[in-house]
C-alpha atoms as a PDB file:
ATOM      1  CA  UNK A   1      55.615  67.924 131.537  1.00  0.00           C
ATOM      2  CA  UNK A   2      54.295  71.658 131.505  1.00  0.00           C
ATOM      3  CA  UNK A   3      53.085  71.310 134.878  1.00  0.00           C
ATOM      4  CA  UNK A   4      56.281  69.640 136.266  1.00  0.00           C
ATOM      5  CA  UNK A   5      58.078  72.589 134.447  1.00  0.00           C
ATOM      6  CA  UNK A   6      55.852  75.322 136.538  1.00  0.00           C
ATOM      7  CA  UNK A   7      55.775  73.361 139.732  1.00  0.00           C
ATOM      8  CA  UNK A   8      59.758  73.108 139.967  1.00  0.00           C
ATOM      9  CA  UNK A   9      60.238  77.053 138.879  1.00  0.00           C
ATOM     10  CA  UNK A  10      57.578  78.062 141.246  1.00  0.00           C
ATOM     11  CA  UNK A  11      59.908  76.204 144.214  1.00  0.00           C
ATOM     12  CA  UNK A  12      62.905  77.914 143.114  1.00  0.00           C
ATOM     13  CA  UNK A  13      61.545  81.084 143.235  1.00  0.00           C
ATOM     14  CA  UNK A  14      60.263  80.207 146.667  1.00  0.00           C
ATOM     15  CA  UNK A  15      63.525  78.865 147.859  1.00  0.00           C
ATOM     16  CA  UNK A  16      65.088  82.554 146.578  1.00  0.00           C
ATOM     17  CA  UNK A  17      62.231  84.574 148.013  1.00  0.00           C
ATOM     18  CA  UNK A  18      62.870  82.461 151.575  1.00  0.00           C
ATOM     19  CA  UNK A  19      66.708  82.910 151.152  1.00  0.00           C
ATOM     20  CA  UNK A  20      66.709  86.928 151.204  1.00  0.00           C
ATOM     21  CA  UNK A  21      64.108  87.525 153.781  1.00  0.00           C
ATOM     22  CA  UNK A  22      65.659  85.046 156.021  1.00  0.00           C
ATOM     23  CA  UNK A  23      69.613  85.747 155.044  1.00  0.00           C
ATOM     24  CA  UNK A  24      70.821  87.206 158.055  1.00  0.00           C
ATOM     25  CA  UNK A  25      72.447  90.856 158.084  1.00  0.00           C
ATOM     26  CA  UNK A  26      74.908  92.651 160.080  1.00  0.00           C
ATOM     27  CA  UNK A  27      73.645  95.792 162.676  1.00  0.00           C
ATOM     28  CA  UNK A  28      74.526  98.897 161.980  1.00  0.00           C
ATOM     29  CA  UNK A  29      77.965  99.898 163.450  1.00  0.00           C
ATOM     30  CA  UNK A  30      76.883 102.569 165.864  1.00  0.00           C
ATOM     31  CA  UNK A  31      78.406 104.789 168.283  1.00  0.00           C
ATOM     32  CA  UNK A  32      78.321 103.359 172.102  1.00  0.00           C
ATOM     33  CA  UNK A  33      78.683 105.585 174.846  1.00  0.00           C
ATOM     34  CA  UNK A  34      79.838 104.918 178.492  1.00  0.00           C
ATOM     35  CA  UNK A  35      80.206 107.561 181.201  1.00  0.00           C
ATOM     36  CA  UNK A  36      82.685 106.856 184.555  1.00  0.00           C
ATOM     37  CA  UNK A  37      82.963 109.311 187.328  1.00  0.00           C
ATOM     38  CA  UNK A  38      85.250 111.587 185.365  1.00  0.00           C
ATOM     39  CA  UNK A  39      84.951 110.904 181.585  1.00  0.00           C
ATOM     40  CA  UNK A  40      83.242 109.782 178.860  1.00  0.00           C
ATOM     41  CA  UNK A  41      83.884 106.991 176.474  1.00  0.00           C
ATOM     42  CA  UNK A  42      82.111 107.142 172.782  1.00  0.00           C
ATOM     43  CA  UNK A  43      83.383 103.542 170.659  1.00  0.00           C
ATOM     44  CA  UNK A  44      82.376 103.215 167.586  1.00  0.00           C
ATOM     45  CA  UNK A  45      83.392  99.860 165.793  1.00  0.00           C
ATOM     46  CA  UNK A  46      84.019  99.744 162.421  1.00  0.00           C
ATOM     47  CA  UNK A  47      81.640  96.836 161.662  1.00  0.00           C
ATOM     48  CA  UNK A  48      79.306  94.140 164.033  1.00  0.00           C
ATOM     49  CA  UNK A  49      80.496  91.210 161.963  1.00  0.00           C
ATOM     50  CA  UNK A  50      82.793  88.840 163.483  1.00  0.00           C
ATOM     51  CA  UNK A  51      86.432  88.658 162.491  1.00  0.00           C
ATOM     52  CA  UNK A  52      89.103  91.515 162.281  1.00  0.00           C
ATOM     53  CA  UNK A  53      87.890  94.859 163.470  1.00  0.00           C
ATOM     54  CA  UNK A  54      88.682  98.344 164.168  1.00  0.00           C
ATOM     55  CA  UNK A  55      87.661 100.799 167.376  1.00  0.00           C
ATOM     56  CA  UNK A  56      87.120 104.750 166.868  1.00  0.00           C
ATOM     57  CA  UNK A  57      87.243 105.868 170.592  1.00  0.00           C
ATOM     58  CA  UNK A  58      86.114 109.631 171.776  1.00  0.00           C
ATOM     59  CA  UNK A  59      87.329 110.221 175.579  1.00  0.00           C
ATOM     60  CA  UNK A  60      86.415 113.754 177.252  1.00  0.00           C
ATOM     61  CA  UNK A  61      85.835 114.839 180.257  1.00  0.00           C
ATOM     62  CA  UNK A  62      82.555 115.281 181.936  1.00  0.00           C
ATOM     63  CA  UNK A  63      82.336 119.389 180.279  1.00  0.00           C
ATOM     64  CA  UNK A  64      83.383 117.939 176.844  1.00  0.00           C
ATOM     65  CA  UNK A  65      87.166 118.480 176.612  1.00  0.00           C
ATOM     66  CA  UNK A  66      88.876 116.056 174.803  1.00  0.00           C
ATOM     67  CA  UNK A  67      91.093 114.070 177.448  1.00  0.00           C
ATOM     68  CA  UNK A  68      94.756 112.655 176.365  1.00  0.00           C
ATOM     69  CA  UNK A  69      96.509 109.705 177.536  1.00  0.00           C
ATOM     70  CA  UNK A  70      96.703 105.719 177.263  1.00  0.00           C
ATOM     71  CA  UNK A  71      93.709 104.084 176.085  1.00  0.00           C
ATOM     72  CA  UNK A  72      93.397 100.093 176.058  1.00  0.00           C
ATOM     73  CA  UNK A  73      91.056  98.368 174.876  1.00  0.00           C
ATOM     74  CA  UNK A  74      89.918  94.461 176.374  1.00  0.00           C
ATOM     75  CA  UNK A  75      87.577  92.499 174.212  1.00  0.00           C
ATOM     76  CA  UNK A  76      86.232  89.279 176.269  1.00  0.00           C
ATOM     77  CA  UNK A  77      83.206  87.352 175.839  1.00  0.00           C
ATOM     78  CA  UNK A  78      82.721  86.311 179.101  1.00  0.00           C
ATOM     79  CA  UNK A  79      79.629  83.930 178.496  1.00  0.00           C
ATOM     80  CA  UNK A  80      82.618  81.577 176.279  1.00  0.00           C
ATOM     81  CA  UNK A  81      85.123  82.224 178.422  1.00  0.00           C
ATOM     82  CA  UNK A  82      87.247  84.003 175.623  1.00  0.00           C
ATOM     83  CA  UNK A  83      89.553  87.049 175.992  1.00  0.00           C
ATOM     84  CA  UNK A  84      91.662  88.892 173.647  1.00  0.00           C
ATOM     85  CA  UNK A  85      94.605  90.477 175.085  1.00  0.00           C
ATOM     86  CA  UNK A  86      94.677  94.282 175.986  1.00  0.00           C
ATOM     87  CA  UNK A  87      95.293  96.267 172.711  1.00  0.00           C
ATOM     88  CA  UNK A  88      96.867 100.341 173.237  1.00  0.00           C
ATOM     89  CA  UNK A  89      94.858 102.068 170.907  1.00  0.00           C
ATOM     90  CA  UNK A  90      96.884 105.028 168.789  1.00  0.00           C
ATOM     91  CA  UNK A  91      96.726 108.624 169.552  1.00  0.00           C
ATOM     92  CA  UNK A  92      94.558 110.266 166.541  1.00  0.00           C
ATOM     93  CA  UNK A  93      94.538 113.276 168.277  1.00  0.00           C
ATOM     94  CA  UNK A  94      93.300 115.259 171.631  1.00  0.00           C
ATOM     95  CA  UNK A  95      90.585 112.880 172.692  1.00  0.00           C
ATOM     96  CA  UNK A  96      90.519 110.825 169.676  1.00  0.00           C
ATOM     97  CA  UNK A  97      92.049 106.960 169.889  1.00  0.00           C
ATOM     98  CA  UNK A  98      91.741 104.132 167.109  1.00  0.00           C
ATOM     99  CA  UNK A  99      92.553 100.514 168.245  1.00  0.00           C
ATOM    100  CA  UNK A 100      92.922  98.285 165.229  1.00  0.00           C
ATOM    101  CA  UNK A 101      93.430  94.444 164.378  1.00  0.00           C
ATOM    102  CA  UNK A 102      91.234  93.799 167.092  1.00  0.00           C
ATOM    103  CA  UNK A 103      90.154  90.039 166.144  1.00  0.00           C
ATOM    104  CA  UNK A 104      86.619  89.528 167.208  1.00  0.00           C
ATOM    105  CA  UNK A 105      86.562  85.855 166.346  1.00  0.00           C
ATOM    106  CA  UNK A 106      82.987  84.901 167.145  1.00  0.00           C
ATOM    107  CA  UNK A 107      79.500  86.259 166.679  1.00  0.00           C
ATOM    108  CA  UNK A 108      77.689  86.870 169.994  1.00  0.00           C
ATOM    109  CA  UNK A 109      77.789  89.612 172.856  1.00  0.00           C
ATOM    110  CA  UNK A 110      81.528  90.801 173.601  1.00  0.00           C
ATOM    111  CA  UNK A 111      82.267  93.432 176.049  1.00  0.00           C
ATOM    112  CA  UNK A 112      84.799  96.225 175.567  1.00  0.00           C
ATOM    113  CA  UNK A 113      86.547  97.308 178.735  1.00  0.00           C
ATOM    114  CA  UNK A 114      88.302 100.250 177.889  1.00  0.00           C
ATOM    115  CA  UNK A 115      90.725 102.033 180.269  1.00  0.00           C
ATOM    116  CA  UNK A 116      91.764 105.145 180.700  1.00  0.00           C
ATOM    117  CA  UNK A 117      94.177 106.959 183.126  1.00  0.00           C
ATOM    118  CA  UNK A 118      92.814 104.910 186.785  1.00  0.00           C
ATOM    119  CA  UNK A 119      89.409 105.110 185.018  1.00  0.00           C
ATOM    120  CA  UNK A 120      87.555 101.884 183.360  1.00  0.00           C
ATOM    121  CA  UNK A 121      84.240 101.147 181.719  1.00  0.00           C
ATOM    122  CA  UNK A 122      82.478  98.226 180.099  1.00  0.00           C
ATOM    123  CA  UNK A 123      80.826  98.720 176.772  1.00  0.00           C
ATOM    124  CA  UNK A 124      78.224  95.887 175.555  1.00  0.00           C
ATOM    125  CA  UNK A 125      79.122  95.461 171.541  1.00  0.00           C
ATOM    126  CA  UNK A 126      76.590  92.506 169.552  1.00  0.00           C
ATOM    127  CA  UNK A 127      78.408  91.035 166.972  1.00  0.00           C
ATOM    128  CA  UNK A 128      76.656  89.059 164.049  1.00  0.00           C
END
């Protein structure tokens, strides 16, 4: 009875032990930078988990002045076929846009295409 005791607390504890090595974990939310021939585009999400989401975008020009005007952001996932429809992001201030409610519905590898005045890049964003 002892032994049965030991034996079945012994797989629990492995079961636990194999539960948070293998539990899987978000990546770090970091900044992703894109250059086109006249500006540069830093987006930082607020989180690589799927669902509702948030964009910080930096735009400047190639010296580092903040650039103003419309910024929209497309999310697709082009490997699904899925899209989410053009979001403006808001004016923060000279160079600084946030685009929120952006709903990131599925993990995998989206792509941002953010626009700006006749300009466009794609940024690559993992999402877990």
């Amino acid at each position: 009875m002892k032994r049965n005791v030991v034996l079945a607390l012994a797989g629990v504890v492995a079961v636990l032990a194999a539960l948070v090595v293998l539990w899987p974990r978000g990546v770090e939310a970091r900044p992703q930078l894109a250059e086109s021939d006249r500006f540069r585009f830093v987006l930082t999400p607020a989180s690589t988990r799927s669902g509702s989401n948030s964009f910080d975008l930096r735009v400047t020009d190639r010296a580092g002045n903040a650039a103003r005007g419309e910024v929209t952001v497309e999310p697709a996932m082009p490997r699904m076929g899925h899209a989410v429809a053009p979001i403006t992001a808001a004016e923060l201030g000279p160079g600084h846009y946030r685009a929120g409610g952006v709903d990131l519905f599925m993990a995998g590898q989206w792509e941002i295409t953010v626009s700006f005045s006749a300009e466009r890049v794609v940024i690559p964003l993992l999402l877990t």
